[in-house]
PDB file of N, CA and C in Angstrom:
ATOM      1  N   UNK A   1       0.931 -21.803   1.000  1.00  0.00           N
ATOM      2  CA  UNK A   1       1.201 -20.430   0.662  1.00  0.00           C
ATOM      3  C   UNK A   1       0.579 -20.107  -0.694  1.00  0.00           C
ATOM      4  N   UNK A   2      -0.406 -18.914  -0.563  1.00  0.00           N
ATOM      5  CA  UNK A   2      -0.840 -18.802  -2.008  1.00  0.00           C
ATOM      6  C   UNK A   2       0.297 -17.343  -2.437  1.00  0.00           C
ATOM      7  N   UNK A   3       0.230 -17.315  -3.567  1.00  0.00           N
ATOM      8  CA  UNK A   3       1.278 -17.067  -4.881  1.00  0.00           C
ATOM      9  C   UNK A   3       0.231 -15.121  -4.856  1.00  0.00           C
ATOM     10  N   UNK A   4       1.203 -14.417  -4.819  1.00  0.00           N
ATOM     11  CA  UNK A   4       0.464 -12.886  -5.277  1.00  0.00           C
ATOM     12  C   UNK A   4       0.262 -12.798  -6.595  1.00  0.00           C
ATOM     13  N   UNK A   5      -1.108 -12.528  -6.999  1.00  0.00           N
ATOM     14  CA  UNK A   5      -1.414 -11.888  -8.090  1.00  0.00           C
ATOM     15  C   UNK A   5      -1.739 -11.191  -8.847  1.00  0.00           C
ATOM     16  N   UNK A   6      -0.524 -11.023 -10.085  1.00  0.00           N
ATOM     17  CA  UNK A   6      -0.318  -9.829 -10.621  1.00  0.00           C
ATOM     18  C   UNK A   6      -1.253  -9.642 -12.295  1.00  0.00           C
ATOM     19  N   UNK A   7      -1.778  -8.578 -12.261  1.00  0.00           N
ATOM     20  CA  UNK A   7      -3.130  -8.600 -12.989  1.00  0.00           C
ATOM     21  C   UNK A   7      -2.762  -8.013 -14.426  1.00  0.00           C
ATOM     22  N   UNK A   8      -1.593  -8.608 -15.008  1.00  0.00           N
ATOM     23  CA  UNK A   8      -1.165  -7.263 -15.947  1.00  0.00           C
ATOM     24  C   UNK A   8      -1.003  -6.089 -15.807  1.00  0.00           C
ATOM     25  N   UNK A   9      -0.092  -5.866 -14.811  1.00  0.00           N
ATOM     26  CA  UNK A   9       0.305  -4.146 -14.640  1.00  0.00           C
ATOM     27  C   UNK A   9       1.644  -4.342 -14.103  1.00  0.00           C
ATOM     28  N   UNK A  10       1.807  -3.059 -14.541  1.00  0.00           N
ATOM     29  CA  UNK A  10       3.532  -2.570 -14.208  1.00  0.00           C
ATOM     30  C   UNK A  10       3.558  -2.239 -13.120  1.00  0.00           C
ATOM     31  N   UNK A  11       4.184  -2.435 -12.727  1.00  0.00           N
ATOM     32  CA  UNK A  11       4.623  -1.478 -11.027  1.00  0.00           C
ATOM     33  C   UNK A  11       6.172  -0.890 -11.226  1.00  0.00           C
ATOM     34  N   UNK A  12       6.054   0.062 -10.088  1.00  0.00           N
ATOM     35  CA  UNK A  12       7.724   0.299 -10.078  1.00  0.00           C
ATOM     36  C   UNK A  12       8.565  -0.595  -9.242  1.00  0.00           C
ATOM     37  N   UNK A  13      10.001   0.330  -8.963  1.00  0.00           N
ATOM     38  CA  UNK A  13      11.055  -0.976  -8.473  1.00  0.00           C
ATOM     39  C   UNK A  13      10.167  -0.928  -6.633  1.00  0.00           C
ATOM     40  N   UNK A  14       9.603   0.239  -6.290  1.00  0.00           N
ATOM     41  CA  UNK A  14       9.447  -0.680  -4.606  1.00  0.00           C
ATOM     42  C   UNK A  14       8.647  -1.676  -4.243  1.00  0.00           C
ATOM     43  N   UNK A  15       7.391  -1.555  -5.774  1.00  0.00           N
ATOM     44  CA  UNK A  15       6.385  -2.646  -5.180  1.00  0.00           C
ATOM     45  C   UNK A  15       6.856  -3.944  -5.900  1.00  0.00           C
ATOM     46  N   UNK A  16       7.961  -4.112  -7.288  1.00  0.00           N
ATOM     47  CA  UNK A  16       8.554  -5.177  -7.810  1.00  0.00           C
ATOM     48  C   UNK A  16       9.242  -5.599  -6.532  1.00  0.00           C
ATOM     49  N   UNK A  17      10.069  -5.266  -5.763  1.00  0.00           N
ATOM     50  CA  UNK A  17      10.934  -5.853  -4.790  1.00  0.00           C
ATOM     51  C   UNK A  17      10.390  -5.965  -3.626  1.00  0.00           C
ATOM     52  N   UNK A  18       8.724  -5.766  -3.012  1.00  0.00           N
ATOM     53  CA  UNK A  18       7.679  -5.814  -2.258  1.00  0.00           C
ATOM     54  C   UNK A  18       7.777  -7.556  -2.669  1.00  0.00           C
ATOM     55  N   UNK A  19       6.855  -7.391  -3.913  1.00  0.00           N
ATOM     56  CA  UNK A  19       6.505  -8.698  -4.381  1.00  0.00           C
ATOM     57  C   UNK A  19       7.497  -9.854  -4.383  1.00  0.00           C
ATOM     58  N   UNK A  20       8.840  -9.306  -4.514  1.00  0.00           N
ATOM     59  CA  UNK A  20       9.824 -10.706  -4.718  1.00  0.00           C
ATOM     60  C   UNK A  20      10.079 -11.181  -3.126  1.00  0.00           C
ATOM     61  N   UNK A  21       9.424 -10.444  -2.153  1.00  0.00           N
ATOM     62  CA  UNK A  21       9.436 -11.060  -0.805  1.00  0.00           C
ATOM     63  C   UNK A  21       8.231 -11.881  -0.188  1.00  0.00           C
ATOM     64  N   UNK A  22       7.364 -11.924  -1.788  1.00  0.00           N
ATOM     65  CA  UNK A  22       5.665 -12.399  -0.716  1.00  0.00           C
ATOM     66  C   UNK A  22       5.999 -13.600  -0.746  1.00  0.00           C
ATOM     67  N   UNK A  23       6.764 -14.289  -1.300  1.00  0.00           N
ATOM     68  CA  UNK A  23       6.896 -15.957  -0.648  1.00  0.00           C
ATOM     69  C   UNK A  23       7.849 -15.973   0.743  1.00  0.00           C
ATOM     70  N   UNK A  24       7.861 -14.907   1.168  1.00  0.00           N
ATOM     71  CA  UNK A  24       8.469 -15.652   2.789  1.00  0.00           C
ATOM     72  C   UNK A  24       7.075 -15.505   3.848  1.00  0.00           C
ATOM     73  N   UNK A  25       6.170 -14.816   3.481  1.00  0.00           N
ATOM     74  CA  UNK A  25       5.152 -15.064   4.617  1.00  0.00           C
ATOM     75  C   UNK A  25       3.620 -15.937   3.626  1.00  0.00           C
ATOM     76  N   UNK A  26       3.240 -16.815   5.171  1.00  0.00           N
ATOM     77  CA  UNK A  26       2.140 -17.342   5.022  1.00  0.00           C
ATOM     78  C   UNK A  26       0.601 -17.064   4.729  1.00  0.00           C
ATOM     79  N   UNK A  27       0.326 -15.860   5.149  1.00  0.00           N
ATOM     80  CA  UNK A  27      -0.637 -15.163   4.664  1.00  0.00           C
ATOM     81  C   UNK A  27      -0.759 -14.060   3.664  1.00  0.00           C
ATOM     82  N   UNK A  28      -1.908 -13.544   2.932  1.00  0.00           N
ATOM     83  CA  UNK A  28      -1.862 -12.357   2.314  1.00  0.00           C
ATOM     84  C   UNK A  28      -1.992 -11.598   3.406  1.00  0.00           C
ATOM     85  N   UNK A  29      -2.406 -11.065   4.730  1.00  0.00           N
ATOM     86  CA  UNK A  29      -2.240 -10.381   5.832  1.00  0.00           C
ATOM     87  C   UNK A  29      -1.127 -10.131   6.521  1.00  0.00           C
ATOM     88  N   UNK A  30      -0.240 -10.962   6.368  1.00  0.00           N
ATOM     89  CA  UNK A  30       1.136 -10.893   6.878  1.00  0.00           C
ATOM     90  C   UNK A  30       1.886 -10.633   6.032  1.00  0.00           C
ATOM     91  N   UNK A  31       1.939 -10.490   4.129  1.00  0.00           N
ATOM     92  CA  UNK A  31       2.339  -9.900   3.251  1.00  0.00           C
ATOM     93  C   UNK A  31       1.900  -8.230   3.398  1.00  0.00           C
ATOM     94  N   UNK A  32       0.468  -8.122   3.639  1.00  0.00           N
ATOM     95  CA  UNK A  32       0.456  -6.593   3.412  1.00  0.00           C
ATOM     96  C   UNK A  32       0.785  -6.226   5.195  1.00  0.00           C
ATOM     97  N   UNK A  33       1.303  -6.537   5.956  1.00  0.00           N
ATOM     98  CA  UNK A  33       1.286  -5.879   7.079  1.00  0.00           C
ATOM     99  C   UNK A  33       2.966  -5.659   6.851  1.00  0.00           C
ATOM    100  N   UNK A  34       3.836  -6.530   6.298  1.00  0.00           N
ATOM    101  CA  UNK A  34       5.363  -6.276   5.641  1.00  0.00           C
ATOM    102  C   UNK A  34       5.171  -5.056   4.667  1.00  0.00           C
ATOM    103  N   UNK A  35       4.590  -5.407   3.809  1.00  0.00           N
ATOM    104  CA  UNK A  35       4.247  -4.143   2.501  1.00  0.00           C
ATOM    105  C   UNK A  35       4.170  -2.771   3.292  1.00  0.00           C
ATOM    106  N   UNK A  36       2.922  -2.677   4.731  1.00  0.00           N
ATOM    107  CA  UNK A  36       3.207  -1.721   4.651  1.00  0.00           C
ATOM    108  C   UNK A  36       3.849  -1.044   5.721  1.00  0.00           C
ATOM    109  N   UNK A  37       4.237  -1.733   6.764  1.00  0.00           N
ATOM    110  CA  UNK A  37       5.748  -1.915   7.149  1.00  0.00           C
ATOM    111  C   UNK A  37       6.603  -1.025   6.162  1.00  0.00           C
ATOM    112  N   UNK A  38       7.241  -1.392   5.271  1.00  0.00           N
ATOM    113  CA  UNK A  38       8.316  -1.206   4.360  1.00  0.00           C
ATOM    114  C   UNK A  38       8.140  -0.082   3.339  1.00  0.00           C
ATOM    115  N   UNK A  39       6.906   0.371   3.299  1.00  0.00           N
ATOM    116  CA  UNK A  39       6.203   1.750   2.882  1.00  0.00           C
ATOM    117  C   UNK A  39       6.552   3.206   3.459  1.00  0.00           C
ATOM    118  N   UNK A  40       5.766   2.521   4.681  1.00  0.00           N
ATOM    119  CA  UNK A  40       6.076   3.740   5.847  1.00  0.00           C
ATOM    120  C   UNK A  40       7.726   4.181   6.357  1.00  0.00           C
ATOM    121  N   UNK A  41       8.619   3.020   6.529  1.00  0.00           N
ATOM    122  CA  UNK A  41       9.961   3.082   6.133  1.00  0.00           C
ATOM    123  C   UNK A  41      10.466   3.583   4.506  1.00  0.00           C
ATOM    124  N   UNK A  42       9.576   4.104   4.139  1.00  0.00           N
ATOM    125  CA  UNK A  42      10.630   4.604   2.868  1.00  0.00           C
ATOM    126  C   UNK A  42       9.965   5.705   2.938  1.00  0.00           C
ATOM    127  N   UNK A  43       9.009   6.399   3.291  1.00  0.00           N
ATOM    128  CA  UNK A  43       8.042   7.407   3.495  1.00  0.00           C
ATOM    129  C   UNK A  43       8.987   8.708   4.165  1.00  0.00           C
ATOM    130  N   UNK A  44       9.466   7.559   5.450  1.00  0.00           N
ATOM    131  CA  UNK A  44      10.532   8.285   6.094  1.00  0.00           C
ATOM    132  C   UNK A  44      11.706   8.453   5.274  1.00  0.00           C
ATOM    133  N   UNK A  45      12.527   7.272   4.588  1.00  0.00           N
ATOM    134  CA  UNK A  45      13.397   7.636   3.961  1.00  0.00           C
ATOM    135  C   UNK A  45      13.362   8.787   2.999  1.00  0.00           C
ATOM    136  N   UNK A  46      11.914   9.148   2.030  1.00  0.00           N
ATOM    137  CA  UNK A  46      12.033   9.899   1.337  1.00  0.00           C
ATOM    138  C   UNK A  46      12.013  11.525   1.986  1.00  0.00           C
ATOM    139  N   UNK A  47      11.632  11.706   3.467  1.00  0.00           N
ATOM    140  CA  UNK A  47      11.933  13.057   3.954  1.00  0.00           C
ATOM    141  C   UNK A  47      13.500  13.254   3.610  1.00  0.00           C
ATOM    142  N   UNK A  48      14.146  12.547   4.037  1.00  0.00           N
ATOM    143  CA  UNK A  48      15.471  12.515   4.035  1.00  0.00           C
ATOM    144  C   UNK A  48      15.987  13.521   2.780  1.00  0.00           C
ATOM    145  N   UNK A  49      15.662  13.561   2.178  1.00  0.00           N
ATOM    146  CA  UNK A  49      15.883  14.199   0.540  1.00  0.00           C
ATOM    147  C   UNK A  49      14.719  14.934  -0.033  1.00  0.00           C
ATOM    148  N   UNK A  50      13.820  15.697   1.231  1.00  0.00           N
ATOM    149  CA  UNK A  50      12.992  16.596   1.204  1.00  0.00           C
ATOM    150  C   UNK A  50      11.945  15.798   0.217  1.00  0.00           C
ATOM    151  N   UNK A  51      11.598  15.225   0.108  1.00  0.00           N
ATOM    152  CA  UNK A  51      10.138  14.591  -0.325  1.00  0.00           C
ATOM    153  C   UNK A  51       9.230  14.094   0.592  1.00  0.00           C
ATOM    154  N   UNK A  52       7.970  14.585   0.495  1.00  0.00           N
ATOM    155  CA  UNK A  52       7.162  14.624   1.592  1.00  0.00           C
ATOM    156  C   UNK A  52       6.116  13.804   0.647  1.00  0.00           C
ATOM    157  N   UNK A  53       5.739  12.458   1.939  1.00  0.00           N
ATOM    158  CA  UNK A  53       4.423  11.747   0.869  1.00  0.00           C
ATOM    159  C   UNK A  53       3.774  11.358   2.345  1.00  0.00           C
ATOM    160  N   UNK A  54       2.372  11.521   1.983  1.00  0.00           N
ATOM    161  CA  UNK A  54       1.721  10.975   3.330  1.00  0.00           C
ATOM    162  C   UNK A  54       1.000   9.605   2.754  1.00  0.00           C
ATOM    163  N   UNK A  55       0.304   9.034   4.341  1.00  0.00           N
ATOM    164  CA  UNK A  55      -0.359   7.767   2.861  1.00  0.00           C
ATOM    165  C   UNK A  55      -2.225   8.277   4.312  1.00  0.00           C
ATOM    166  N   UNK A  56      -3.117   7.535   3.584  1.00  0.00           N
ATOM    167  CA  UNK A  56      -4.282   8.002   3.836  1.00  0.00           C
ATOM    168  C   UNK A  56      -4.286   6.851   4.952  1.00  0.00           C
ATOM    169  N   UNK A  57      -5.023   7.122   6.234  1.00  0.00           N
ATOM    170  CA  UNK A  57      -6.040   6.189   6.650  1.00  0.00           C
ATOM    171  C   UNK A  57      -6.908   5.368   6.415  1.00  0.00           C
ATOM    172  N   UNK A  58      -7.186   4.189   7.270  1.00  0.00           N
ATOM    173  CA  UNK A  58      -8.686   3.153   6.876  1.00  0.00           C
ATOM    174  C   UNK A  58      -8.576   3.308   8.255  1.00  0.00           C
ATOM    175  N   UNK A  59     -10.329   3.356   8.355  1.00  0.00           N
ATOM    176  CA  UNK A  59     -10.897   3.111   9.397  1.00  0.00           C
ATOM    177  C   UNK A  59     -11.894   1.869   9.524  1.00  0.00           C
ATOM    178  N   UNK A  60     -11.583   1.343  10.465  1.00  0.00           N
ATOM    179  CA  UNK A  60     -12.418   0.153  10.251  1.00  0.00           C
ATOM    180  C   UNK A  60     -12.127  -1.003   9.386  1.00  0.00           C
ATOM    181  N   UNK A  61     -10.847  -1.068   8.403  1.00  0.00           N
ATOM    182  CA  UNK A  61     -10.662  -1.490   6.930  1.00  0.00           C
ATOM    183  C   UNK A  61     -11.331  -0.817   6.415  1.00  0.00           C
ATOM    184  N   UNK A  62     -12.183   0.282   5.972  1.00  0.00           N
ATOM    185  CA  UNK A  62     -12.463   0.758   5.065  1.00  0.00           C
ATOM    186  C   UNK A  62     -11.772   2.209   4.743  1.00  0.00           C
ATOM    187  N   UNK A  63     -11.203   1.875   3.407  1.00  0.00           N
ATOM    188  CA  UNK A  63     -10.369   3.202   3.165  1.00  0.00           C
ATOM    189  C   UNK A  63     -11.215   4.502   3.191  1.00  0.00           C
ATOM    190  N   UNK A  64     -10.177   5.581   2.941  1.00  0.00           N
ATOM    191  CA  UNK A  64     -10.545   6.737   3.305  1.00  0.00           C
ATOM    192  C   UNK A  64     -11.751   7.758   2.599  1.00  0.00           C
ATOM    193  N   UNK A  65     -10.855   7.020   1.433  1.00  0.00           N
ATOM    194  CA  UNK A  65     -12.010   7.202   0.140  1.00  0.00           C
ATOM    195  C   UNK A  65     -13.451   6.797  -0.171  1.00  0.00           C
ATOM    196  N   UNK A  66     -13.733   5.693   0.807  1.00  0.00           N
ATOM    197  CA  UNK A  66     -14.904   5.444   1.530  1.00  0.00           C
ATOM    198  C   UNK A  66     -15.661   6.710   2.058  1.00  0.00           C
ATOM    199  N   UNK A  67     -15.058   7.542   3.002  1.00  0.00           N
ATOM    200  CA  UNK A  67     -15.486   8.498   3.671  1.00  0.00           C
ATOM    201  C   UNK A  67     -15.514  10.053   2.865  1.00  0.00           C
ATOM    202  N   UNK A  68     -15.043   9.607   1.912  1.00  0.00           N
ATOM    203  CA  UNK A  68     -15.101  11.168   1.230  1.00  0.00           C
ATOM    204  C   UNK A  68     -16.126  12.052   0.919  1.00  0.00           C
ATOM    205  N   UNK A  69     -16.013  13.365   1.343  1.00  0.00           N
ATOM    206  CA  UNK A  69     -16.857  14.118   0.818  1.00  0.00           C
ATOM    207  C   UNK A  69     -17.582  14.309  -0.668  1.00  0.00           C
ATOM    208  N   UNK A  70     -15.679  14.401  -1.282  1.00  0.00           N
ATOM    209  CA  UNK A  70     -15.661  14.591  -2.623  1.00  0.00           C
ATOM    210  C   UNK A  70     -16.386  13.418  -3.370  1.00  0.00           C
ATOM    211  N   UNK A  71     -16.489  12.284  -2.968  1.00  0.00           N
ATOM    212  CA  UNK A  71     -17.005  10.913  -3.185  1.00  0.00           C
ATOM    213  C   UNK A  71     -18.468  11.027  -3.246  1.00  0.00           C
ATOM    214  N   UNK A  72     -18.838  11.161  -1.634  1.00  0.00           N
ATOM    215  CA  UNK A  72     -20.659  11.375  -2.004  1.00  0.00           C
ATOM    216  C   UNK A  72     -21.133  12.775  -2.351  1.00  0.00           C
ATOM    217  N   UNK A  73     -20.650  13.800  -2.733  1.00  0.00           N
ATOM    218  CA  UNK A  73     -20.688  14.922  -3.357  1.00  0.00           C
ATOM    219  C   UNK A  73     -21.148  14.383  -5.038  1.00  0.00           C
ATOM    220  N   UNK A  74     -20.527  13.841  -5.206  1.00  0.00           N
ATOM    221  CA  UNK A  74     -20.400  13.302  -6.498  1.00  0.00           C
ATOM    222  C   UNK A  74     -21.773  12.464  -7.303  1.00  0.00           C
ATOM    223  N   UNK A  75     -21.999  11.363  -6.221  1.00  0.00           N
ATOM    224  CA  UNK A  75     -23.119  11.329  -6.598  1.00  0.00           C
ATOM    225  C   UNK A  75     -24.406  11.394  -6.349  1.00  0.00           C
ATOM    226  N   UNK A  76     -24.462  12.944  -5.716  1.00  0.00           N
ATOM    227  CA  UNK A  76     -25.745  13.963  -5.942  1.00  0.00           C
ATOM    228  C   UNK A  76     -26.268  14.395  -7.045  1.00  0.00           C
TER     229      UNK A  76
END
């Protein structure tokens, strides 16, 4: 099992208590498929109390921001 690593940065309490669970799975793939598992469950929880958060697509693995307009707009 390799150990998650944290690069000098703060996080808040969901991704601190994300992290205090990456030693129960064997992969970093099976850590972020829990992560985001447990995302999308709070995503929902936060409608609950009228907060609306969406999270972006990857296609392919490549995030969305990959595909952005605003992205290759940019460097024209």
């Amino acid at each position: 099992m390799s150990s998650y690593k944290i690069q000098n940065t703060t996080y808040g309490a969901l991704m601190n208590d994300l992290i205090k669970e990456r030693h129960r799975f064997d992969t970093e793939e099976e850590f972020q498929a829990f992560a985001l598992d447990e995302v999308r469950k709070f995503i929902t929880d936060l409608r609950s109390i009228n907060i609306e958060l969406t999270m972006r697509p990857t296609y392919s693995g490549q995030p969305l921001s990959h595909h952005s307009v605003t992205q290759k707009l940019a460097k024209l």
